[in-house]
Protein backbone atom coordinates (compact mmCIF):
# COMPACT_ATOMS: atom_id res chain seq x y z
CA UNK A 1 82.16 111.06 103.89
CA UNK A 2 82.60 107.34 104.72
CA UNK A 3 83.56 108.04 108.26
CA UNK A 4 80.94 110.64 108.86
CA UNK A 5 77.88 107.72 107.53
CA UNK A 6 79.44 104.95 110.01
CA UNK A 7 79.92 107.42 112.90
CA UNK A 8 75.85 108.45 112.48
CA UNK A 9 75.11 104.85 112.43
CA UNK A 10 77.61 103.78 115.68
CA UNK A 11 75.63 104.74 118.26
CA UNK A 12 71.95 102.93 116.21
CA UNK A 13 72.49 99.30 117.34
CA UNK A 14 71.40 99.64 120.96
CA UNK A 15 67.91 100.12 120.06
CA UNK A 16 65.48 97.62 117.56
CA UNK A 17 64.07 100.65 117.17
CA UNK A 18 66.84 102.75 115.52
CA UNK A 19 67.99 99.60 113.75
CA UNK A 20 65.99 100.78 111.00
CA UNK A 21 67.27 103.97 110.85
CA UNK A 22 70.99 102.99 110.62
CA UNK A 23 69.94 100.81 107.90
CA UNK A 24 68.67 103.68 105.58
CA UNK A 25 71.75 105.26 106.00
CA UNK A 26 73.96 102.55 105.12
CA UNK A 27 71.56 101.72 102.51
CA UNK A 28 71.16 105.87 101.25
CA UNK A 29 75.24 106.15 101.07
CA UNK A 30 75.97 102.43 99.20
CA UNK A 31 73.35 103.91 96.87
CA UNK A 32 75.19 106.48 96.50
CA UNK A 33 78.70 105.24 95.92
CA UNK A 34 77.18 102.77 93.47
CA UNK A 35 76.01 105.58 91.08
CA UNK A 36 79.40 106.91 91.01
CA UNK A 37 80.88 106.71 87.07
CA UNK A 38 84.59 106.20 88.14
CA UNK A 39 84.88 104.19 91.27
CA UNK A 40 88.32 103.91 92.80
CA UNK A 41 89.64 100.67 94.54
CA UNK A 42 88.94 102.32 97.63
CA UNK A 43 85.51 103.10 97.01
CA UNK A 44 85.17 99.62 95.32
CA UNK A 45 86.33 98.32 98.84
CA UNK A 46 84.38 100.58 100.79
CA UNK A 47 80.94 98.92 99.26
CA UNK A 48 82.09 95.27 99.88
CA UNK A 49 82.97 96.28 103.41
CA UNK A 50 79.07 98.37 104.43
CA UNK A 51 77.37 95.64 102.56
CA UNK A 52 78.06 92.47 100.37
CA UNK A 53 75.61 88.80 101.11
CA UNK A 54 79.38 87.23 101.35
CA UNK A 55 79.63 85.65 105.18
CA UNK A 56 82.78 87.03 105.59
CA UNK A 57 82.32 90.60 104.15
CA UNK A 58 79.60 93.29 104.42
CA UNK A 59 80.52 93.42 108.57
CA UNK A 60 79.64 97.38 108.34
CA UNK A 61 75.68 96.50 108.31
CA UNK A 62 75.68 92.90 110.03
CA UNK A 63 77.32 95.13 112.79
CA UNK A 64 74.02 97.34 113.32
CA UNK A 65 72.23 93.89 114.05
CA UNK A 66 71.16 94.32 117.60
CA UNK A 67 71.76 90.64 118.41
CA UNK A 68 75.25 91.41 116.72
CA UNK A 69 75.56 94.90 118.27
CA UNK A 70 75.43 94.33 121.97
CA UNK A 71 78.02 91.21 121.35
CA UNK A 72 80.35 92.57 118.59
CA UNK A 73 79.31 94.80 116.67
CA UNK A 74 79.80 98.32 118.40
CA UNK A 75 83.49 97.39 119.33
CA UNK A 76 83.67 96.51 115.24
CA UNK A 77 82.17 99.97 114.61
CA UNK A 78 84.42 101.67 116.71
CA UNK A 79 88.08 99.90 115.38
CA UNK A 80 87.13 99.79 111.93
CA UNK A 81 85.98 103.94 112.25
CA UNK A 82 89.63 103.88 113.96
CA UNK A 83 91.79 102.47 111.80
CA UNK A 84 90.30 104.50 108.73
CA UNK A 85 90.82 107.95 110.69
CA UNK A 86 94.64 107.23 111.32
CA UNK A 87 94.52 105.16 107.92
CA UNK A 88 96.12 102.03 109.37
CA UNK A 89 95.67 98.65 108.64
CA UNK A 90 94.50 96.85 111.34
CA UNK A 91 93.40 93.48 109.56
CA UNK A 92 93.44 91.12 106.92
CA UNK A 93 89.84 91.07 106.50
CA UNK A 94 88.25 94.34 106.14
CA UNK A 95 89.05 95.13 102.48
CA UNK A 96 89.11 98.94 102.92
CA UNK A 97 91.54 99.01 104.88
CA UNK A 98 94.27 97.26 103.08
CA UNK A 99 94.79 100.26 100.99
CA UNK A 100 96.82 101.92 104.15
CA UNK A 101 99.00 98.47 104.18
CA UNK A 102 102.45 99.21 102.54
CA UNK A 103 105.89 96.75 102.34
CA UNK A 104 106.64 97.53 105.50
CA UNK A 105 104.09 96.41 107.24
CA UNK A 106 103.43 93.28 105.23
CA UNK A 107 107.08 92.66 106.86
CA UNK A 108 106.33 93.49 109.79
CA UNK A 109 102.57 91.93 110.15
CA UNK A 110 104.48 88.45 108.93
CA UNK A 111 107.44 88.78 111.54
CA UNK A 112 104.37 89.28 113.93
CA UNK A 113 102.76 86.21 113.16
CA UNK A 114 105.99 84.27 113.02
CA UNK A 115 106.16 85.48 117.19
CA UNK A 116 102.69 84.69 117.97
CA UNK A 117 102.34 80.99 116.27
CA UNK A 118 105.69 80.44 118.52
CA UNK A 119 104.31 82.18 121.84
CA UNK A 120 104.12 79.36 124.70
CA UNK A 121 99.88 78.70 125.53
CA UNK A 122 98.42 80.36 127.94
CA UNK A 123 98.08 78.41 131.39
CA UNK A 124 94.75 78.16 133.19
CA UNK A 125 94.83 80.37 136.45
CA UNK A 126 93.39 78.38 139.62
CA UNK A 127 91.18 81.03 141.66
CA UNK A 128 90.49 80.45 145.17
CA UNK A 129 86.79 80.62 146.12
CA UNK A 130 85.04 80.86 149.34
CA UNK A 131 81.82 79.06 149.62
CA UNK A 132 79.19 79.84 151.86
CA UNK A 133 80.26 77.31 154.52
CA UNK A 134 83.89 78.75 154.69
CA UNK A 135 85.61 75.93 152.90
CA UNK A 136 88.29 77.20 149.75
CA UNK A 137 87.65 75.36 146.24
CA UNK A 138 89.90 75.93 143.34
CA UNK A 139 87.93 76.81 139.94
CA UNK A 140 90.17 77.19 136.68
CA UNK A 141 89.78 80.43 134.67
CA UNK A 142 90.03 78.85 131.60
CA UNK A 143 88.89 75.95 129.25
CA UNK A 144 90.99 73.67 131.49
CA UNK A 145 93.75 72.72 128.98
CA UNK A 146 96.11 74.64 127.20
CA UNK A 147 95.88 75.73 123.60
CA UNK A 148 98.14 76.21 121.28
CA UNK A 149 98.45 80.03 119.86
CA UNK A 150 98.87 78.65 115.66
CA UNK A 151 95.28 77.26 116.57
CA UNK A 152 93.88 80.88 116.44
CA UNK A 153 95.53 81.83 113.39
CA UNK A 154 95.26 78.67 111.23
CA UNK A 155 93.47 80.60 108.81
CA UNK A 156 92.01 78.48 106.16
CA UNK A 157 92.73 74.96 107.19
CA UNK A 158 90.18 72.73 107.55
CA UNK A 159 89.12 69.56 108.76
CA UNK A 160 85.74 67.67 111.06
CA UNK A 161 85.57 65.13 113.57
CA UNK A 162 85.86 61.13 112.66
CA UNK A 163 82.41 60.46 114.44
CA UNK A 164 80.41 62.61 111.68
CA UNK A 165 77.92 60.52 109.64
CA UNK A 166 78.68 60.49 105.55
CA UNK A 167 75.72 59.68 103.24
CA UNK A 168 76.67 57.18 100.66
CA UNK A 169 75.39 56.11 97.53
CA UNK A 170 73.68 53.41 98.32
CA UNK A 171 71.84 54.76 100.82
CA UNK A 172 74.09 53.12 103.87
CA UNK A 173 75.68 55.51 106.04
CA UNK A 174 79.57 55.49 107.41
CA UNK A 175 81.52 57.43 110.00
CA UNK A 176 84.18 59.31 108.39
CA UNK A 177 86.56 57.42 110.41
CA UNK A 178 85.73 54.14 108.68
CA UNK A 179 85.53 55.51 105.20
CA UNK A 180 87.82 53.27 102.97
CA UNK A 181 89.30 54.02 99.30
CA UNK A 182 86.82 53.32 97.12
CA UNK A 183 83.91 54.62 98.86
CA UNK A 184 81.21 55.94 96.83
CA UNK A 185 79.52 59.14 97.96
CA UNK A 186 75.76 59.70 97.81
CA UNK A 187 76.56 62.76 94.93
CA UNK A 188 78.91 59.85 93.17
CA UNK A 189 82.29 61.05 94.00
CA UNK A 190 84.77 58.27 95.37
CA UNK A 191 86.88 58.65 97.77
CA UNK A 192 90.46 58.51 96.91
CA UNK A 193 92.34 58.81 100.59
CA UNK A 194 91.56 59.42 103.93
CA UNK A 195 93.44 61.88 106.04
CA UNK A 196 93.92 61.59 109.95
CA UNK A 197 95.53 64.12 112.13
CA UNK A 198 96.33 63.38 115.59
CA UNK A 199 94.78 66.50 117.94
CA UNK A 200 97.73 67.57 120.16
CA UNK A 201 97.30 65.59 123.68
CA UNK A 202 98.85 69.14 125.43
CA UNK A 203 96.22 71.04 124.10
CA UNK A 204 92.75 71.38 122.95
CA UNK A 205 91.41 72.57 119.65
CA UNK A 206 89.39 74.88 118.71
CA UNK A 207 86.39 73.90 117.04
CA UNK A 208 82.93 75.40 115.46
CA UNK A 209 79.71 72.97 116.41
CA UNK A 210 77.76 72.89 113.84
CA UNK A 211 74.83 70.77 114.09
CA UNK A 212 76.24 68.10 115.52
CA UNK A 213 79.67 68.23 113.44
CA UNK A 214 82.95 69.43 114.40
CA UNK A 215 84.40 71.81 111.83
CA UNK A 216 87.59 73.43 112.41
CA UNK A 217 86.78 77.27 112.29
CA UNK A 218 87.65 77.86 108.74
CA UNK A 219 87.29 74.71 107.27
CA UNK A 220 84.12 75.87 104.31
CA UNK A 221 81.10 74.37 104.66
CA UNK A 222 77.69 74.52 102.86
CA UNK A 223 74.56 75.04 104.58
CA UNK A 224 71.03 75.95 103.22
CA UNK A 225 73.02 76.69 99.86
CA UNK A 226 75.46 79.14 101.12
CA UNK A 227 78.81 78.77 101.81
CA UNK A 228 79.86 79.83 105.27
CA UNK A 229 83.23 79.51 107.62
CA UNK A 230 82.02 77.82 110.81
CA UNK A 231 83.35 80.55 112.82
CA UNK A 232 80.68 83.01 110.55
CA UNK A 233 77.91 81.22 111.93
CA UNK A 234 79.41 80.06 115.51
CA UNK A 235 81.81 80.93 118.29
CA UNK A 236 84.48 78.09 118.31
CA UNK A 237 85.58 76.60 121.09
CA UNK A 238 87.82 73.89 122.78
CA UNK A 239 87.50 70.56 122.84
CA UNK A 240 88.95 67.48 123.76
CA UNK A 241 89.60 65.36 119.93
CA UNK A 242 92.13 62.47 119.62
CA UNK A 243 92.29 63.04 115.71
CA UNK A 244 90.31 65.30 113.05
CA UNK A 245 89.87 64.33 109.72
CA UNK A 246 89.64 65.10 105.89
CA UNK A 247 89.31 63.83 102.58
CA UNK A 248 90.60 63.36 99.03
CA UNK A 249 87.90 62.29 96.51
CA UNK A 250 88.05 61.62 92.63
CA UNK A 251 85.20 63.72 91.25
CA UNK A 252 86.23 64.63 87.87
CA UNK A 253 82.51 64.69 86.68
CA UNK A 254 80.85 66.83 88.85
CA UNK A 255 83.70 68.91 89.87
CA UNK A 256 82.13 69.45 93.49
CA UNK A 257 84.34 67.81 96.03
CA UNK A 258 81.87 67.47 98.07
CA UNK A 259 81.40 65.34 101.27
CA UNK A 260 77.84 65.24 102.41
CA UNK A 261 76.64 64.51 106.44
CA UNK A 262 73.45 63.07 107.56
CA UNK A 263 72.91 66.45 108.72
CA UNK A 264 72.92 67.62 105.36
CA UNK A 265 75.98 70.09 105.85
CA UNK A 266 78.20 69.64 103.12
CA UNK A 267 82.06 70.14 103.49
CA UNK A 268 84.53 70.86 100.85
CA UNK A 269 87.35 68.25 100.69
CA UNK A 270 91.09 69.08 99.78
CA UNK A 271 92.30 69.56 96.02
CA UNK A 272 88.91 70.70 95.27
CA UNK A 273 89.92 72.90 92.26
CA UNK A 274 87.12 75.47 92.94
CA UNK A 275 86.92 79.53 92.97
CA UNK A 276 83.55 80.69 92.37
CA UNK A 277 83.72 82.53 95.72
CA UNK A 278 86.22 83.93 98.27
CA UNK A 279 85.09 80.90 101.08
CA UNK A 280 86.22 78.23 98.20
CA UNK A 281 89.17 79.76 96.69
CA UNK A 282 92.43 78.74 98.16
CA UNK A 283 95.76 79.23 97.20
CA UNK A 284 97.35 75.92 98.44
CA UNK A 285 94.08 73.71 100.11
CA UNK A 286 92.39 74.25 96.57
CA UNK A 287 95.04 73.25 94.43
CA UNK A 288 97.26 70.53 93.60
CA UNK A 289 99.85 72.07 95.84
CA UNK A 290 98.24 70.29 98.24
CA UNK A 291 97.96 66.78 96.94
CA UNK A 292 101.81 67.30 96.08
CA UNK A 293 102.83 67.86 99.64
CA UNK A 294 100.53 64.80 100.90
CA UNK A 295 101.86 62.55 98.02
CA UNK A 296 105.49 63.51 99.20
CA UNK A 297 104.81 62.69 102.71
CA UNK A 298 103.92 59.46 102.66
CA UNK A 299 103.76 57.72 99.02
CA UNK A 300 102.27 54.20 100.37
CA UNK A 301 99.79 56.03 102.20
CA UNK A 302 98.27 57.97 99.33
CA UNK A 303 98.74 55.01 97.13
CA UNK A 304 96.55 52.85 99.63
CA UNK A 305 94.03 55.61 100.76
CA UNK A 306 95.05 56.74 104.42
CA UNK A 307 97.72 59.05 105.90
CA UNK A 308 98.09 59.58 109.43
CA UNK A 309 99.54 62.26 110.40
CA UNK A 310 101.29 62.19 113.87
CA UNK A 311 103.00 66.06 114.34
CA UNK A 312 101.91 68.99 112.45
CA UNK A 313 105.50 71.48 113.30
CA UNK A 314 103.73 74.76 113.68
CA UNK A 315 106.57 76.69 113.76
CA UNK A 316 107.56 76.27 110.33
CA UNK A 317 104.31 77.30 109.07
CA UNK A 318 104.01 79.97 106.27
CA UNK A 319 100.84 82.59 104.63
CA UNK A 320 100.70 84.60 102.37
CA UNK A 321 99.49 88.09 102.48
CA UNK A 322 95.95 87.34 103.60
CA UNK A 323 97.10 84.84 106.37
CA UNK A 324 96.26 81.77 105.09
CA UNK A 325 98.48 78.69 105.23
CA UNK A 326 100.55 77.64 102.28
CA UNK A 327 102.62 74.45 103.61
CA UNK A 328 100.29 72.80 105.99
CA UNK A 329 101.05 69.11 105.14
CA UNK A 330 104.44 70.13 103.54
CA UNK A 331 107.01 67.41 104.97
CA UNK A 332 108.56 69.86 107.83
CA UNK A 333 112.71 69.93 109.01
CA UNK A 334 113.60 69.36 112.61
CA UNK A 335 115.81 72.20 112.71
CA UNK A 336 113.79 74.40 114.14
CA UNK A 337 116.34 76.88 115.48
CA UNK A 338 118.43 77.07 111.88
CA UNK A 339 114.91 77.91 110.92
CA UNK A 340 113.86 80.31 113.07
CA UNK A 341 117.12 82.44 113.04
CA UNK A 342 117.49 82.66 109.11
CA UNK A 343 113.63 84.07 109.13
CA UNK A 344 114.36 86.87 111.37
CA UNK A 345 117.44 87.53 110.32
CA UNK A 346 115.53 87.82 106.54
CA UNK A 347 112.71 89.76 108.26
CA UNK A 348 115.80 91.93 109.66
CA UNK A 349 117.38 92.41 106.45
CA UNK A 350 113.73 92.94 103.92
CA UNK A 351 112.89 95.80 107.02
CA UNK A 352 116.56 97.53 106.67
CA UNK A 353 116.03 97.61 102.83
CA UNK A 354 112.81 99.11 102.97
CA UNK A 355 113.81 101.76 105.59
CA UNK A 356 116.60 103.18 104.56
């Protein structure tokens, strides 16, 4: 029944016109599964995925959006129909389809991600052109710089540029580059330390411009109200950034963690204790987990308020089931190869076990 509502809706989008139309249907068959007395976790699932007001779920319906459809959408309507006929999982996000997902393939979905973080970047491709007067010019097919792959998976990390404008309580303004421990924010929280990452000078990152502010793509952010991903609202893209930053702030009273731009984007800062949606809630960036790993890596720093952080060893990254990072500033070994060997070689042996 599910497939046979998405596959009358698939072919909608192209038209403003039919837009409408697909939209009943969706609307006709989530009516329909809500009156249901005894809804499975499939079914449960199923509704989240046609239609929930949560950025990051409901892509069934923001599919059908004709600026969405000619872009994304149809190529979204077509996988996700897909992967529910052969009953694979092909993502992390859609929440259907993690019902087909099994211990094998969380083994093997992990050992792929392990390969791809470690792939080397792409390299941009000169093309020879011909202008109209005969002469050859080289153009590269590419951003011009190579990126590292972990920067398209880095689900859940987050950080902004230095040269974004903080409000401040008394009204004065800093870059967040300049803020010092002690700060005071304009919604009274006080900023405990300052973190600085150095960008990799190899390659450039990909960030989400958002008004004027650098976000890293999943780095949750507050606009009109609602809490978005960057990457929900725009395409990300590469740019050339000496460091990115983030923050640590004492705000035991209000509980937000909140850093507020001139803008009037808001950005959650790390150790922020909060779950009240799926954007917010993190496993290891929401926690103390966190604050532990930062603490360990450099005790004077912490103590006096800034951290620099020169290397980031992407190789020795880990997630958890969903793909989101759960070491990020954890203080990382130099034995790479020890490392890498003992993980396949576990990868290996978890497979084996679960196979025969």
């Amino acid at each position: 029944m599910t497939l046979k509502n998405i596959i009358g809706i698939k072919n909608l989008g192209n038209h403003e016109e039919n837009n409408e139309q697909a939209i009943n249907i969706l609307n006709n068959y989530i009516e329909f599964l809500n009156q249901l007395k005894y809804k499975t976790k499939f079914i449960k699932n199923i509704i989240i995925d046609i239609d929930n007001p949560d950025p990051n779920h409901g892509q069934v319906i923001k599919a059908i959006i004709p600026r969405y459809y000619k872009t994304w959408g149809k190529c979204y309507l077509c996988s996700f129909l897909r992967f529910h006929q052969f009953e694979q999982c092909g993502n992390f996000k859609d929440q259907s389809l993690q019902c087909y997902s099994n211990e094998v393939f969380s083994v093997l979905r992990k050992m792929a991600n392990t390969i791809f973080i470690n792939l080397p970047p792409p390299k941009a491709e000169i093309i020879q052109n011909q202008n109209a007067y005969g002469y050859s010019s080289g153009n590269s097919n590419g951003n011009g710089g190579n990126v590292q792959m972990s920067n398209f998976i880095n689900r859940h990390g987050g950080c902004f540029n230095g040269e974004a404008v903080v409000l401040l309580a008394n009204g004065k303004t800093k870059f967040v580059k300049d803020l010092k421990k002690g700060d005071r924010l304009n919604n009274n929280a006080i900023v405990q330390c300052l973190i600085e990452q150095r960008s990799n000078k190899f390659s450039k990152a990909y960030m989400c411009n958002i008004d004027g502010i650098l976000f890293t793509p999943y780095h949750p952010i507050c606009k009109d109200n609602q809490w978005y991903f960057p990457i929900d609202l725009v395409q990300s893209k590469p740019v050339s950034i000496d460091s990115w930053f983030n923050l640590i702030l004492n705000d035991e009273i209000n509980g937000k963690y909140e850093v507020e731009f001139e803008n009037r984007i808001k950005a959650i800062t790390l150790g922020h204790y909060r779950k009240e949606n799926k954007i917010l809630k993190h496993g290891y960036f929401g926690t103390d987990l966190v604050l532990k790993d930062l603490k360990e890596r450099d005790p004077s720093g912490y103590s006096k308020g800034y951290i620099y952080i020169e290397e980031i060893n992407y190789r020795e990254l880990q997630y958890d089931e969903n793909q989101c990072c759960t070491n990020y500033y954890k203080i990382q070994s130099n034995n790479y190869n020890n490392y890498n060997n003992n993980k396949i070689m576990e990868n290996e042996n978890n497979i084996s076990k679960l196979i025969y």
